[in-house]
Protein backbone atom coordinates (compact mmCIF):
# COMPACT_ATOMS: atom_id res chain seq x y z
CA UNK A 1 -1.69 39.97 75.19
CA UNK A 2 -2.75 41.17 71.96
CA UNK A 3 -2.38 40.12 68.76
CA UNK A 4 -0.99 42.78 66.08
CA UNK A 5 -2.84 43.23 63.16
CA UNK A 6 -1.43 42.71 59.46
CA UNK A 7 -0.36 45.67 58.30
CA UNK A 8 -1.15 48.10 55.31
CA UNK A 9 2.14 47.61 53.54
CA UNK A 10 2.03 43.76 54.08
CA UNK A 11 -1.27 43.70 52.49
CA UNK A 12 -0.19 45.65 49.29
CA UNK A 13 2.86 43.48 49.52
CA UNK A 14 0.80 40.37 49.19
CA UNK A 15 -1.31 42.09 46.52
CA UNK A 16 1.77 43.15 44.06
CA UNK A 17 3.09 39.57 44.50
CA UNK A 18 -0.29 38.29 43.46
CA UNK A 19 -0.42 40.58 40.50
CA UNK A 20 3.05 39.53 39.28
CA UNK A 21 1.97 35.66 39.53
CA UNK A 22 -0.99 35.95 37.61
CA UNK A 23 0.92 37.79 35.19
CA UNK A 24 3.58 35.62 34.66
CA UNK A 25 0.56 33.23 34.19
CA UNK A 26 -1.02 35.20 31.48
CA UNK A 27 2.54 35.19 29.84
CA UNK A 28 2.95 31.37 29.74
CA UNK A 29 -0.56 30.95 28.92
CA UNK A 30 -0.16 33.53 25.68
CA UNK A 31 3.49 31.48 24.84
CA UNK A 32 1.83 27.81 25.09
CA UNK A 33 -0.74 29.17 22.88
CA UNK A 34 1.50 30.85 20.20
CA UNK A 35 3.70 27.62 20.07
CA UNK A 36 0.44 25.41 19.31
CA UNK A 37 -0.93 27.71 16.84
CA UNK A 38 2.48 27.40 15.26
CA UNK A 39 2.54 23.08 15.49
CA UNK A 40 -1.36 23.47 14.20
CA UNK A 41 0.26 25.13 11.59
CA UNK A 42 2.86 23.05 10.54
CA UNK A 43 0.68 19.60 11.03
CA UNK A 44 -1.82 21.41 8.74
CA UNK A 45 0.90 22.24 6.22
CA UNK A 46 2.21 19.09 6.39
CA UNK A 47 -1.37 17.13 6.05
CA UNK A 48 -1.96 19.57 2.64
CA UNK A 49 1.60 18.25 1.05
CA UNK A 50 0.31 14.71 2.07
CA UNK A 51 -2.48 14.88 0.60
CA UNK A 52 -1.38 16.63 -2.50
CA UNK A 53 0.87 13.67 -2.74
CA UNK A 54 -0.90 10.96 -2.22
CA UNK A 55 -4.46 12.13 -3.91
CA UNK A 56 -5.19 9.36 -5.97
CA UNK A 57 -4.81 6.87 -3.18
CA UNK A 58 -6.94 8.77 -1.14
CA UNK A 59 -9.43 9.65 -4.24
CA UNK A 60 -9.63 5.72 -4.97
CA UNK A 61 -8.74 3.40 -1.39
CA UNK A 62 -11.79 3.49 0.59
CA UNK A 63 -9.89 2.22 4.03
CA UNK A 64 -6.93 5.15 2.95
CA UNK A 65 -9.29 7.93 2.47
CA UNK A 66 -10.84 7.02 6.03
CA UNK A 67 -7.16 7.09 7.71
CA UNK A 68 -6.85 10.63 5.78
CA UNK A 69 -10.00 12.20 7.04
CA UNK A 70 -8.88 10.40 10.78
CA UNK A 71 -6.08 12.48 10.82
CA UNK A 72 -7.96 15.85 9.35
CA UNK A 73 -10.25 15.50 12.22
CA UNK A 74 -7.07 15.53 14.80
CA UNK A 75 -6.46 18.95 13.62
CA UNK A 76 -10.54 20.01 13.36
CA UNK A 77 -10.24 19.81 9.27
CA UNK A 78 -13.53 19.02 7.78
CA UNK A 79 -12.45 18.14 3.70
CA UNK A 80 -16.18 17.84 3.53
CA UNK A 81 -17.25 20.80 4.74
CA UNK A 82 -17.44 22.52 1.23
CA UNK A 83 -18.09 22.08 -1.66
CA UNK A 84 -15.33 24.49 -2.34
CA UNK A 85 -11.81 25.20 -1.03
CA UNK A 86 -8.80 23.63 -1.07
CA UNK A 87 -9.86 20.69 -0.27
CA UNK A 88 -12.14 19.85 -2.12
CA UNK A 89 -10.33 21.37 -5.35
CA UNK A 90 -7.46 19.27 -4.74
CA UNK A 91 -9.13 15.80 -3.93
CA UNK A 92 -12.59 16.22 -4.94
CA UNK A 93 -13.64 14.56 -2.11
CA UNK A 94 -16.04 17.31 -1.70
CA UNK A 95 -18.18 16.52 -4.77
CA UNK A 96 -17.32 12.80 -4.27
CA UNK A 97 -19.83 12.72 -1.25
CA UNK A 98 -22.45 15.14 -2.27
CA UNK A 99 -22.69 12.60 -5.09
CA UNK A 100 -22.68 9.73 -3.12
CA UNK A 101 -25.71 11.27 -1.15
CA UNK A 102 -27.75 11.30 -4.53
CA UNK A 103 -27.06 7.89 -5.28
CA UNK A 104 -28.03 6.74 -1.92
CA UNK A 105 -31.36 8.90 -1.98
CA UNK A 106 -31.92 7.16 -4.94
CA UNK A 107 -31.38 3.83 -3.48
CA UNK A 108 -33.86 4.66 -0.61
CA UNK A 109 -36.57 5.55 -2.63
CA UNK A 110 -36.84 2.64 -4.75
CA UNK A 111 -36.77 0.18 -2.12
CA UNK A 112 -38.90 2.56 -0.15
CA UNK A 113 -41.94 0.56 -0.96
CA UNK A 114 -40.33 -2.53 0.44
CA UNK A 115 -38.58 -1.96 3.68
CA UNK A 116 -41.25 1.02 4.83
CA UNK A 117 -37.61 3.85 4.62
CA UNK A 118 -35.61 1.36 6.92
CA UNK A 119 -32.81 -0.28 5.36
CA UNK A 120 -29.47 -1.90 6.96
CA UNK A 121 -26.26 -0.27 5.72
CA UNK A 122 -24.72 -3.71 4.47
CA UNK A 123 -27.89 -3.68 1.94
CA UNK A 124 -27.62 0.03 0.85
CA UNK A 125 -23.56 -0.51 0.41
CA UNK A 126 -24.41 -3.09 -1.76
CA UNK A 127 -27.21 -1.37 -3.65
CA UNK A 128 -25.23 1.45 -3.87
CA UNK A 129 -21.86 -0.69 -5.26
CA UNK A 130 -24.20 -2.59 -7.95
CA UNK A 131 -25.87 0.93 -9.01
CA UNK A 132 -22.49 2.70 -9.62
CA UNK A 133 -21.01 -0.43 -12.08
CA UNK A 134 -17.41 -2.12 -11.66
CA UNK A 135 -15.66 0.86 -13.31
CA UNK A 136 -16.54 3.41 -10.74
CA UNK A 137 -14.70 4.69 -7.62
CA UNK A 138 -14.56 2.52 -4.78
CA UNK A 139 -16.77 2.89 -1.64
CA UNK A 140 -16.92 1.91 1.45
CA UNK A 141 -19.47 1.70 4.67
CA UNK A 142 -17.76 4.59 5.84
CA UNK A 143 -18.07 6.91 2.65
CA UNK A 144 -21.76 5.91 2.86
CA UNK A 145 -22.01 6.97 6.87
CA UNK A 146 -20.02 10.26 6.06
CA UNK A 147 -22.70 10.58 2.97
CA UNK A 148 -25.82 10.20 4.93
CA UNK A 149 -24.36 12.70 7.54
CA UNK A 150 -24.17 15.37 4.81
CA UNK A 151 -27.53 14.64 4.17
CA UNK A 152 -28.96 14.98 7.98
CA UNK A 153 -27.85 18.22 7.77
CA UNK A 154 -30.60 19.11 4.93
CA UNK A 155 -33.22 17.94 7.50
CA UNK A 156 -33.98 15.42 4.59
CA UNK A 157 -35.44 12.86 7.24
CA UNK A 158 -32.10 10.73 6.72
CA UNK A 159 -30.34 8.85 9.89
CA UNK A 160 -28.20 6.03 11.23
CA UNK A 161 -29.68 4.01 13.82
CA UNK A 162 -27.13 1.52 16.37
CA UNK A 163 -28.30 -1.89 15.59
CA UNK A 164 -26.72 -4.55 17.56
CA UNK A 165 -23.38 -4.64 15.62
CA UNK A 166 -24.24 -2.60 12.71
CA UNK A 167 -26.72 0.27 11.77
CA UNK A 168 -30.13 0.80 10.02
CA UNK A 169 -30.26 3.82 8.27
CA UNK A 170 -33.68 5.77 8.13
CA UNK A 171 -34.94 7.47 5.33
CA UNK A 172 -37.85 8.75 5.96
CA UNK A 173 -38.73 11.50 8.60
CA UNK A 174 -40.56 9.65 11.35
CA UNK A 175 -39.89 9.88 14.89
CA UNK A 176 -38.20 7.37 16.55
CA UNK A 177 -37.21 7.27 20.33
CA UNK A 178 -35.24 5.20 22.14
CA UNK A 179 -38.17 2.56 22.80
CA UNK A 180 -38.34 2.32 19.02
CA UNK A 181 -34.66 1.68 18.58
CA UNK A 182 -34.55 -0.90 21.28
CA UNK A 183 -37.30 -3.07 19.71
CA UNK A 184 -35.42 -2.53 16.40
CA UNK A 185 -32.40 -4.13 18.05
CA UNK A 186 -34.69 -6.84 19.46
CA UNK A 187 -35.85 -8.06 16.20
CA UNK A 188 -32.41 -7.83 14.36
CA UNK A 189 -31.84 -11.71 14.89
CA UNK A 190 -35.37 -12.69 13.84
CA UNK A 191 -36.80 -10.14 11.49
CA UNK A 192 -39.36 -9.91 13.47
CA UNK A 193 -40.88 -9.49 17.46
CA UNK A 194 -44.45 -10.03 19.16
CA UNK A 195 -45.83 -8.02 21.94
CA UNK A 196 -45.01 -10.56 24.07
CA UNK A 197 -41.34 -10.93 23.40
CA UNK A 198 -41.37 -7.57 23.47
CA UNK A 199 -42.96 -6.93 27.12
CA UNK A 200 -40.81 -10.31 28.33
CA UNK A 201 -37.45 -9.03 27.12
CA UNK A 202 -37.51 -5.37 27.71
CA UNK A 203 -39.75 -5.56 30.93
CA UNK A 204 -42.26 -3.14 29.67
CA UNK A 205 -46.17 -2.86 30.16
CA UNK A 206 -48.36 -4.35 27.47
CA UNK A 207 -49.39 -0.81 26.83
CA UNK A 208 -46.02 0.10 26.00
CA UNK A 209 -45.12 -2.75 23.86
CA UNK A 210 -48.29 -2.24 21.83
CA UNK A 211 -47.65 1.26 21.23
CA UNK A 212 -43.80 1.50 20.39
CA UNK A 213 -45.08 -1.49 17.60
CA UNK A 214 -48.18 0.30 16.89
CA UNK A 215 -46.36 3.16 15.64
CA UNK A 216 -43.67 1.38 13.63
CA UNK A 217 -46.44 0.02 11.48
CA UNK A 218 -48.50 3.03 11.48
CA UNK A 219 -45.16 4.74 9.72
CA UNK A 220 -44.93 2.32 7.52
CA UNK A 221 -41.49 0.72 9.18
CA UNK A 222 -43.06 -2.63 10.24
CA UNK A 223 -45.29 -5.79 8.62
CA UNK A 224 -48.04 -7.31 10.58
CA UNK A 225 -48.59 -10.95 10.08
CA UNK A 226 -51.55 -11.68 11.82
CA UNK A 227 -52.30 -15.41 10.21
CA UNK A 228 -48.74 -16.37 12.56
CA UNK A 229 -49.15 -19.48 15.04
CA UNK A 230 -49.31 -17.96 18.39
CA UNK A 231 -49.87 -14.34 18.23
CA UNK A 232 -49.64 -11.22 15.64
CA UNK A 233 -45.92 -10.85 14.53
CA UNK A 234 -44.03 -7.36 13.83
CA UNK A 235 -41.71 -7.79 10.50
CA UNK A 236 -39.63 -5.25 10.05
CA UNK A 237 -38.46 -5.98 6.34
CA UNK A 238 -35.38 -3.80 6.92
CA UNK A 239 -33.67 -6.72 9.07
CA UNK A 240 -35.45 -10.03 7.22
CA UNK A 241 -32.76 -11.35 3.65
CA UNK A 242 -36.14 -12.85 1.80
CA UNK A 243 -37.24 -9.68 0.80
CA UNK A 244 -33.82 -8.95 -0.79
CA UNK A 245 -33.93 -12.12 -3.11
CA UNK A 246 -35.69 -9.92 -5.36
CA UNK A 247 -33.23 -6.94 -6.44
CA UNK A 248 -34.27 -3.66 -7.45
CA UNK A 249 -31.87 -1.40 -9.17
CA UNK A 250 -32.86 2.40 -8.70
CA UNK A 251 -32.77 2.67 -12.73
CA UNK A 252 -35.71 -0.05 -13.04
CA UNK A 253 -37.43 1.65 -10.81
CA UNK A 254 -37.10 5.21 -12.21
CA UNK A 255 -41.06 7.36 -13.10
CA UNK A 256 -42.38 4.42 -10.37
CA UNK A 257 -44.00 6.08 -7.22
CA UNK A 258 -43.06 5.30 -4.39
């Protein structure tokens, strides 16, 4: 007994019904699209008539202007993506960071010769606080995070290294790799490692111990003290609080090269 074939108009049957499914597809597709352009819209609308409302909260509360910016993001706003624009005409947040960014290059360089272009962000917030005087706008460790990101995009050699719980920033433009930032994190607690912690804790070859410190002292990042019981020690004056009992404002240190 054989088995009839499917037939020519069952085929173009199947086909139209196809044709109509993926264009009643197309047709939500285009309608869910239209209605979230439209609730873009009216989120965006809304955020501007926040913001034109509360500006001088967000202009002067450090933890409020983060929550603002939060909810910019949400809707792929970027208030500091211009110097212009509505945004920044309105807030001036736009010029608030671009100035911030100055004031933390100039923090950098004058403790450039001490920490090697490593410094931890708790010591450039505060740097950064005592430069700009009581009277000043309020920052916080997130307006200096958002500042230094406006500055990677110059290529200026600035970056933000994880640290255990908090972050070295980097401003000068050597290479680091992971194996640097690991050994960075390993000396957080102490100020310092040796090649042997080093090869004991990460499991490494003396080879690559010696090298990842090597280079951090070769760019200038790390301290050898070679007089230390034991074996040579690796300071890296970015993570150890004695070097900081003696503060440097950036306006002592201004004609001084660094």
């Amino acid at each position: 007994m054989h088995r009839r074939g499917v037939g020519a108009g069952a085929i173009a049957k199947k086909k139209l019904a196809e044709a109509k499914y993926k264009e009643r597809g197309t047709v939500l597709a285009e309608d869910q699209l239209v209605q979230m352009s439209k609730q873009l819209e009216t989120f965006k609308t809304n955020l501007e008539e926040f913001a034109s409302k509360h500006k001088q909260e967000i202009r002067k509360n450090p933890q409020f202007r983060v929550q603002f910016q939060d909810m910019c993001a949400t809707i792929g706003v970027d208030p500091l993506a211009s110097g212009k624009g509505f945004w920044s005409e309105m807030l001036g947040v736009g010029d608030f960071y671009y100035e911030l960014g100055v004031q933390i290059v100039e923090v950098c360089l004058a403790l450039k010769h001490q920490n090697g272009g490593l410094i931890t962000l708790a010591e450039l917030h505060q740097q950064v606080l005592k430069g700009r005087g009581k009277l000043a706008q309020d920052v916080s460790q997130d307006d200096i995070i958002r500042a230094i990101k406006k500055l990677k995009v110059l290529g200026s050699g600035f970056g933000i290294i994880p640290v255990g719980g908090s972050y070295l920033v980097q401003s000068v433009p050597a290479e680091l790799n992971m194996d640097h930032t690991v050994v960075l994190q390993l000396a957080e607690k102490k100020g310092f490692v040796t090649v042997s912690e080093t090869k004991e804790s990460l499991t490494w070859e003396t080879e690559r111990a010696k090298h990842v410190l090597e280079h951090l002292l070769k760019e200038g990042l790390a301290w050898i003290d070679s007089q230390a019981p034991g074996e040579e020690q690796y300071w890296l004056p970015a993570l150890f609080t004695e070097l900081y009992s003696q503060q440097i404002n950036p306006e002592e240190t201004k004609g001084r090269t660094p």
